[in-house]
Every structure is written in C-alpha cells, then in structure tokens.
Protein backbone atom coordinates (compact mmCIF):
# COMPACT_ATOMS: atom_id res chain seq x y z
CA UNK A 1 19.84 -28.25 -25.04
CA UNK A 2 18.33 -27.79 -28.13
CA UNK A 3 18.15 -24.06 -29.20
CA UNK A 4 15.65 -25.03 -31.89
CA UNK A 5 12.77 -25.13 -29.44
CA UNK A 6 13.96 -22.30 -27.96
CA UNK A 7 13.25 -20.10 -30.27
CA UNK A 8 10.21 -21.98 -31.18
CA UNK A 9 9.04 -20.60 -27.94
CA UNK A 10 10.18 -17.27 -28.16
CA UNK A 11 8.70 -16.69 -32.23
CA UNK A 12 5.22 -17.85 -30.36
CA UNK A 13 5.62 -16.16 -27.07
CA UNK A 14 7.29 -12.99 -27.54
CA UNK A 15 4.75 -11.20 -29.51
CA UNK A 16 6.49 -7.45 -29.48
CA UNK A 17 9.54 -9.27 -32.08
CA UNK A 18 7.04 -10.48 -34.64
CA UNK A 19 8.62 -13.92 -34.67
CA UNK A 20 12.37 -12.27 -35.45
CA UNK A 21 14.33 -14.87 -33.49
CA UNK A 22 17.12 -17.08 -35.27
CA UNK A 23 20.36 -19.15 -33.76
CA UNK A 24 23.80 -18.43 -34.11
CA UNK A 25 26.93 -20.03 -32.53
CA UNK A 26 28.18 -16.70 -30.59
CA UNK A 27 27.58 -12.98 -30.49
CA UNK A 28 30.27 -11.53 -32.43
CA UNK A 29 28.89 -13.18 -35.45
CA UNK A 30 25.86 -10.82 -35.00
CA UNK A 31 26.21 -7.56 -36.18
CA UNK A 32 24.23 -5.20 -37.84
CA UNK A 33 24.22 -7.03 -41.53
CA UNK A 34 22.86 -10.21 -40.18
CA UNK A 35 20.28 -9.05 -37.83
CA UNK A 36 16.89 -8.88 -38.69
CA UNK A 37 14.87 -5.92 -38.77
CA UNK A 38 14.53 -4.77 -34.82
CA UNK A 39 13.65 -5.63 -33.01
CA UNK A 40 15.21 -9.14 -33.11
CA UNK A 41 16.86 -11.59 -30.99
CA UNK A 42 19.20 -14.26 -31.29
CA UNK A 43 19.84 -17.66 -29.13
CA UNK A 44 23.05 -18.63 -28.26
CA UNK A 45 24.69 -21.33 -26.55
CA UNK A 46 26.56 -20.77 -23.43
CA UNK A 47 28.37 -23.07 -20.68
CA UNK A 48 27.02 -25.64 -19.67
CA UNK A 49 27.86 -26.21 -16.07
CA UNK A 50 28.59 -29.69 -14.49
CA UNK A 51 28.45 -30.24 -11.23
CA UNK A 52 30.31 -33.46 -9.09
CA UNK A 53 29.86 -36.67 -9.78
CA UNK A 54 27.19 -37.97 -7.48
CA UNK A 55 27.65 -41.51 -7.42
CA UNK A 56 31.30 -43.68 -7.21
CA UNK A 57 29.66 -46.88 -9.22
CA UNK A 58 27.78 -45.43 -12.05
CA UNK A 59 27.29 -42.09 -14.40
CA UNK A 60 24.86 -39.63 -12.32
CA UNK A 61 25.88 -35.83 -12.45
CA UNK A 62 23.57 -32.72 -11.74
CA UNK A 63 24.30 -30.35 -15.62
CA UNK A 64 23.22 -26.69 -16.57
CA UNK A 65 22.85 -26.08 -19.82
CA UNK A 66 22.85 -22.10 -20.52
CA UNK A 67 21.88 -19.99 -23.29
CA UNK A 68 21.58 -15.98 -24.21
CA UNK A 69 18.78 -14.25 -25.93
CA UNK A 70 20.79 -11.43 -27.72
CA UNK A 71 17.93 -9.22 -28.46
CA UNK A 72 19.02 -5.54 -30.59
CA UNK A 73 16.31 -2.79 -30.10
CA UNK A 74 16.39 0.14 -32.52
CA UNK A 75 18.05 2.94 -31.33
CA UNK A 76 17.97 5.35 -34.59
CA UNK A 77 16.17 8.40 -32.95
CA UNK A 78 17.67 8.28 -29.52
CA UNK A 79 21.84 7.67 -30.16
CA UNK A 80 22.61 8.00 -26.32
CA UNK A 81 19.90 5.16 -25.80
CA UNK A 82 17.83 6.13 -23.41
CA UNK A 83 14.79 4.92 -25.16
CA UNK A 84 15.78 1.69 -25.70
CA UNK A 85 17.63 1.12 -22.19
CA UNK A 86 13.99 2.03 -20.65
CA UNK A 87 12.23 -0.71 -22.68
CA UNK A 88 14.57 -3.06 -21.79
CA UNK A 89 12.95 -3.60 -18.55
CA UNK A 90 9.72 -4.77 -20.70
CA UNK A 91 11.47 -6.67 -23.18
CA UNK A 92 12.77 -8.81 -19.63
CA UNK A 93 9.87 -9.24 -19.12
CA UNK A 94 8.43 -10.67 -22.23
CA UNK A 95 11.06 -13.08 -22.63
CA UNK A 96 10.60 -14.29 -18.94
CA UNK A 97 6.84 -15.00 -19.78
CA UNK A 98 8.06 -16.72 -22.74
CA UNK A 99 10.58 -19.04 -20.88
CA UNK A 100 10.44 -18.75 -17.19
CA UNK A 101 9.60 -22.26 -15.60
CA UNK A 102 9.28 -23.47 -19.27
CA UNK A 103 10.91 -26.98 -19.92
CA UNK A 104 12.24 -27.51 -23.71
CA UNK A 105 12.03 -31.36 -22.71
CA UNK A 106 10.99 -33.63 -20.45
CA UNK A 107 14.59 -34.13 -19.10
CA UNK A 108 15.02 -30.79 -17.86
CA UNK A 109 13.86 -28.41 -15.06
CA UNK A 110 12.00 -25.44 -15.95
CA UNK A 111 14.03 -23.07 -17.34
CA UNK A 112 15.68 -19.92 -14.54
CA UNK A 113 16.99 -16.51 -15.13
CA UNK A 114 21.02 -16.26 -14.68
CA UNK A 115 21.11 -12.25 -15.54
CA UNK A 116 21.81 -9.75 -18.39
CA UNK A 117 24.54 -7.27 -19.58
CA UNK A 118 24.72 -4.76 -22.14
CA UNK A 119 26.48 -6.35 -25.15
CA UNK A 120 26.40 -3.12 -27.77
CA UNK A 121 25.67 0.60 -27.87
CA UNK A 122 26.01 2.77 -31.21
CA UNK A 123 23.79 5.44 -33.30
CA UNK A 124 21.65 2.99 -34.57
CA UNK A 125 21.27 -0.18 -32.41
CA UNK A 126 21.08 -0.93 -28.89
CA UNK A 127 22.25 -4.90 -27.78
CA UNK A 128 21.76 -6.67 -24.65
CA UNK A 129 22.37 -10.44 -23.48
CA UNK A 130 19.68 -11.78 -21.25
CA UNK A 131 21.06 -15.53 -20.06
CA UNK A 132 18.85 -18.18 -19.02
CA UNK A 133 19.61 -21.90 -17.76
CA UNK A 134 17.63 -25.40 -17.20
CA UNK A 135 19.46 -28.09 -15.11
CA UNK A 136 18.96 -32.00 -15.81
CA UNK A 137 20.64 -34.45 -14.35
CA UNK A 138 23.01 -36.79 -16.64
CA UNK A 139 22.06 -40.19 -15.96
CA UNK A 140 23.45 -44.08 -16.70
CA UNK A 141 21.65 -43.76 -19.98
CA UNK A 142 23.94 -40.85 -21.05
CA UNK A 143 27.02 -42.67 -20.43
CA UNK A 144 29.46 -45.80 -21.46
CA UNK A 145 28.15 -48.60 -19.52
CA UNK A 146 24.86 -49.08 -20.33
CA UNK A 147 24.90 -49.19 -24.06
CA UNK A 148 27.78 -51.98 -23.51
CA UNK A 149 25.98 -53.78 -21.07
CA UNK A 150 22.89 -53.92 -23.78
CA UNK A 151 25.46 -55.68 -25.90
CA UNK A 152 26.18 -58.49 -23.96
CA UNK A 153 24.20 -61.37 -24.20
CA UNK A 154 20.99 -62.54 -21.61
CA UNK A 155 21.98 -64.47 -18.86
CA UNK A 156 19.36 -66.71 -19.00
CA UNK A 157 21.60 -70.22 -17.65
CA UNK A 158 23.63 -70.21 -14.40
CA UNK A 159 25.69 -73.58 -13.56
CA UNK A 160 27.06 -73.23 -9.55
CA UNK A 161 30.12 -75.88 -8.16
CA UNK A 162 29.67 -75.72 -4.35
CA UNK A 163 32.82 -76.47 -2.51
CA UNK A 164 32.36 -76.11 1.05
CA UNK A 165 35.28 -74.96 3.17
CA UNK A 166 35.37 -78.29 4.92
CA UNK A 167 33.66 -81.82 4.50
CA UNK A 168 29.71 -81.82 5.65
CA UNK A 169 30.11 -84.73 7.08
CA UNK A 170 32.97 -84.11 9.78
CA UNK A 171 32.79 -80.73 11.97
CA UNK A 172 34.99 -81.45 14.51
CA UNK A 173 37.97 -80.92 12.38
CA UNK A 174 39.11 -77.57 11.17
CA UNK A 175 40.30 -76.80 7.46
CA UNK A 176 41.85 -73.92 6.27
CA UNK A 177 40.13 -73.55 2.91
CA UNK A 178 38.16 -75.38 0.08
CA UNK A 179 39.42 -78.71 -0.49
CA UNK A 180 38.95 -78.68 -4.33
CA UNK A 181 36.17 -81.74 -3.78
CA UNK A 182 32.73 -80.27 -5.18
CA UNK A 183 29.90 -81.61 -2.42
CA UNK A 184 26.90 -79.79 -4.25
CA UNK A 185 26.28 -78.59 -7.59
CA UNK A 186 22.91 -76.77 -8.77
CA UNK A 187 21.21 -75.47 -12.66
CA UNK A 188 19.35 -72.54 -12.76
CA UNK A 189 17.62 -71.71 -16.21
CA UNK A 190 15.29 -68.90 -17.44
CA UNK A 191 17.08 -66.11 -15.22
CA UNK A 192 16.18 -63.44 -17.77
CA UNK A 193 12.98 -64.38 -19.17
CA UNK A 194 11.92 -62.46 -22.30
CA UNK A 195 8.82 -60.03 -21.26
C-alpha cells in the first residue's frame, strides 16, 4: 500500500494534529528528536498478510496490507499520563473518521481497524500504535504469466492435419489408432483480429 496517501488523508482529516503526520520505516526510528511538535503521528508499514492460494491454474490470492499510525501526545504536565491516556480514546476516534471504510485505491477494500497498544510512556511524551488494514486480492495481472503471455506473438493463423482414427470410408473394421494418412486438413486466419 502506499503510505503516501495515507497520510495525505490523515494531514486533511485529522484536524486536532495540524497536518503533523510523516512516514518512517519502523517505530524505533521515532523518538523524541525526530518527532514533530505533538501532537504528531507517524505511518508505518506492517505485515502484510497473505492468505491461500485460491486458484490451482493461475495467480489469485486474498492480501492484507497493514499499517500503524504512531501518534505521541504531550505528556509534559501530567508524567504518570493520565491526561494523555484519556484523550486517547478521542484521538481513536479522529483517526477512524479519517480512515475507516476509506480506500487509498481502487484495488483495495475500505480500510478496517486491527487494534492499538501503548508503544511509549516517559515525563514528557506519551506513544501509542493504532493499526489499521485494507485487503485486495492479488490477481493474474500481479503475477508471472501474464506479462509473458503479452510477449508472445498473436495467433492470428491456425493450420489443422485431421487424421481420423480409422479410414471414413470403411467402419466395419476396427483400428487401434491414427494411421498416419491425413483425410482432412482445414486454414483458419484472423483468429485474433486487432480491435
């Protein structure tokens, strides 16, 4: 999934952040010198979650992508973090009306709530993961075979040799197979007319 629009939709529908959302590959790598001025929140990419293959003879597999919305609340007047632990409940609910049933592109669902979990507590900033996830379904288009079967050349010309298990003419007599003598041929043309 693309993250990018993520947070597109979060900077315009998240108004308590002030637009204070940015990427980054994993939590750890956000700490207090890179966040923004709280509160702020940060998209990051979690599993994504295949399910079975679905069909024997071609690519068609149900997929989860999942992502976080790290969001760090200030905490600087309450260290036990009461304050911030009680707007948390809001903050849940901002971001749901922000993403909830929201699809980044055409080829996913709408987008679900997977749960949340206290990330960081200290004296002056309060974190907590909120995790969201859209399925799709991965399709031929996704996989090997149809890009090489693009590169193969139309079949626009089909020549057939017919040889019948036995002669036409006698059906009294039994044969065990083709006889190698051709009794019909046939041309077909234009199978794969251009559009």
């Amino acid at each position: 999934m693309n993250l990018n629009l993520v947070i597109a939709q979060l900077r315009n529908w998240a108004p308590s952040f002030g637009g204070r959302f940015a990427g980054a590959a994993r939590f750890k790598g956000v700490d207090e010198e890179t966040a923004m001025v709280a509160p702020c929140g940060f998209v990051i990419p979690l599993e994504d979650s295949p399910g079975p293959a679905l069909a024997e003879n071609a690519v068609r597999q149900d997929l989860t992508d999942s992502f976080a919305v790290v969001v760090c609340l200030d905490n600087v007047e309450d260290e036990r973090g009461q304050k911030p632990a009680t707007d948390l409940e809001a903050i849940r609910r901002e971001l749901w009306k922000a993403l909830l049933g929201w699809r980044p592109t055409l080829e996913y669902n709408g987008i679900v709530y997977e749960g949340g979990s206290l990330q960081k507590l200290h004296r002056s900033q309060l974190w907590y993961q909120f995790e969201f996830g859209a399925a799709m379904q991965i399709g031929p288009e996704d996989g090997w075979e149809e890009g090489a079967l693009g590169r193969l050349p139309a079949f626009n010309r089909m020549h057939v040799n017919v040889d019948a298990i036995g002669p036409m003419a006698d059906n009294n007599i039994k044969y065990p197979g083709p006889d190698g003598r051709i009794e019909h041929q046939a041309d077909f043309d234009n199978l794969n007319p251009p559009p």
